[in-house]
C-alpha atoms as a PDB file:
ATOM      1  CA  UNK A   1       0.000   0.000   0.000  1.00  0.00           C
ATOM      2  CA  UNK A   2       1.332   3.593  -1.331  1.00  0.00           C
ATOM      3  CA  UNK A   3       0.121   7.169   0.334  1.00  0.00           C
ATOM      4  CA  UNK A   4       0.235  10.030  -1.353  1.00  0.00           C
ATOM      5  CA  UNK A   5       0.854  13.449   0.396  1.00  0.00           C
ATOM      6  CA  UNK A   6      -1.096  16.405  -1.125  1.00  0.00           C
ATOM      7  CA  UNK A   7       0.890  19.747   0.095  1.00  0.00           C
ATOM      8  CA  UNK A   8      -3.002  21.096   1.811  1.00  0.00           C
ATOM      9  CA  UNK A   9      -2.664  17.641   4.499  1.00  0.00           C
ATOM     10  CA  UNK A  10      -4.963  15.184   2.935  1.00  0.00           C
ATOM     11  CA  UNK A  11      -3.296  12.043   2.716  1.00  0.00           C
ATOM     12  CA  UNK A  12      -5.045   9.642  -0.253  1.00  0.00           C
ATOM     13  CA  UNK A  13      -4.018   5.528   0.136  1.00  0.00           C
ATOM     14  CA  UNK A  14      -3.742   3.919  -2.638  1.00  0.00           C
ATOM     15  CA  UNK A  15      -2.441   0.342  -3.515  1.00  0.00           C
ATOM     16  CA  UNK A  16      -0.708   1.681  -6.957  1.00  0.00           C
ATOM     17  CA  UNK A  17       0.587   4.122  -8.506  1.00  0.00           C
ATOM     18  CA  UNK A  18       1.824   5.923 -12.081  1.00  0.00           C
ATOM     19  CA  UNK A  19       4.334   8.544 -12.819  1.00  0.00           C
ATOM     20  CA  UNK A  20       3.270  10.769 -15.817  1.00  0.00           C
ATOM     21  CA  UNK A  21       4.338  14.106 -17.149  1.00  0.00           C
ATOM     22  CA  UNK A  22       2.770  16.259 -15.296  1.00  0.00           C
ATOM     23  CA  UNK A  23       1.988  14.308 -12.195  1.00  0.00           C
ATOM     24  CA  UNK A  24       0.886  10.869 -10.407  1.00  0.00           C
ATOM     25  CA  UNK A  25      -2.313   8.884 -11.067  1.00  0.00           C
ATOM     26  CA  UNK A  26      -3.728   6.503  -8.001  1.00  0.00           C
ATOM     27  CA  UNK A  27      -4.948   3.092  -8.753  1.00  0.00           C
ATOM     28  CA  UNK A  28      -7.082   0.969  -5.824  1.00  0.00           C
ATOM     29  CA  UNK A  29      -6.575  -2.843  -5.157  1.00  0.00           C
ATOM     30  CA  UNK A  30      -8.620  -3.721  -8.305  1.00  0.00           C
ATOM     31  CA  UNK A  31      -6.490  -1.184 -10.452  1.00  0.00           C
ATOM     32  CA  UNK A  32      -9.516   1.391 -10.982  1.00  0.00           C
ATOM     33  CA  UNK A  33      -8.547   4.831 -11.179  1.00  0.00           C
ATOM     34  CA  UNK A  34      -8.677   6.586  -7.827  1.00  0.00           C
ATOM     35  CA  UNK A  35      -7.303  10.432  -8.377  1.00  0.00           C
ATOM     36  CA  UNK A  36      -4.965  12.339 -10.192  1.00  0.00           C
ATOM     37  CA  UNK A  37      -2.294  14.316  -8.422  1.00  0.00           C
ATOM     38  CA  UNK A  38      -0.269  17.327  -9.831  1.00  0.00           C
ATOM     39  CA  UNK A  39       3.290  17.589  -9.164  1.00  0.00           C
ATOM     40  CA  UNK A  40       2.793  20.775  -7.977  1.00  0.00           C
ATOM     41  CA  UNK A  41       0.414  19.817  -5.358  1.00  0.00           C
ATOM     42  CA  UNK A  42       2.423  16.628  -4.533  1.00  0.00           C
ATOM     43  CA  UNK A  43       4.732  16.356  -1.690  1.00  0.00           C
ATOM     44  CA  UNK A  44       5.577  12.801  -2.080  1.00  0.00           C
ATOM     45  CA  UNK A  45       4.740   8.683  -2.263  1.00  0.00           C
ATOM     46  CA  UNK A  46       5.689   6.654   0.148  1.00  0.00           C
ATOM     47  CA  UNK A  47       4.875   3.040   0.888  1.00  0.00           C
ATOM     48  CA  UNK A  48       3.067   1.991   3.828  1.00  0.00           C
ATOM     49  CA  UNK A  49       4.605  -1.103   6.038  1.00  0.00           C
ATOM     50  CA  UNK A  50       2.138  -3.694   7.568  1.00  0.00           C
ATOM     51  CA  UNK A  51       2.328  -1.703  11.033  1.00  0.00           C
ATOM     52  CA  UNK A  52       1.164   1.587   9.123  1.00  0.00           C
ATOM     53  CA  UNK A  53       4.119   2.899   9.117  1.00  0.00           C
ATOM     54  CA  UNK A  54       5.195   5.589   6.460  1.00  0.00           C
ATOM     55  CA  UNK A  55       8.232   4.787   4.506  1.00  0.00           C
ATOM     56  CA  UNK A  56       9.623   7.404   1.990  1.00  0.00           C
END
């Protein structure tokens, strides 16, 4: 599992993930599009370990 950090706080899990151009697009467990995320408005991906912790 991946979390994305949006530079206004939200945090949005996701279980995949896709660099493109111009920023990263979430996938859930079933590989459906979950959100888009501008670089600009991206602080970073990390993955999440099986004790929820945040590794980036």
């Amino acid at each position: 599992m991946f979390k994305a950090q949006i530079s206004d706080g939200e945090q949005i899990e996701c279980d995949d993930y896709e660099d493109g151009d111009n920023g990263v697009e979430l996938y859930d467990e079933s590989g459906d599009f979950i959100a888009f995320v501008p670089f600009t408005h991206l602080l970073y991906v990390g993955n999440v370990t099986d004790d929820g912790q945040m590794v980036w």
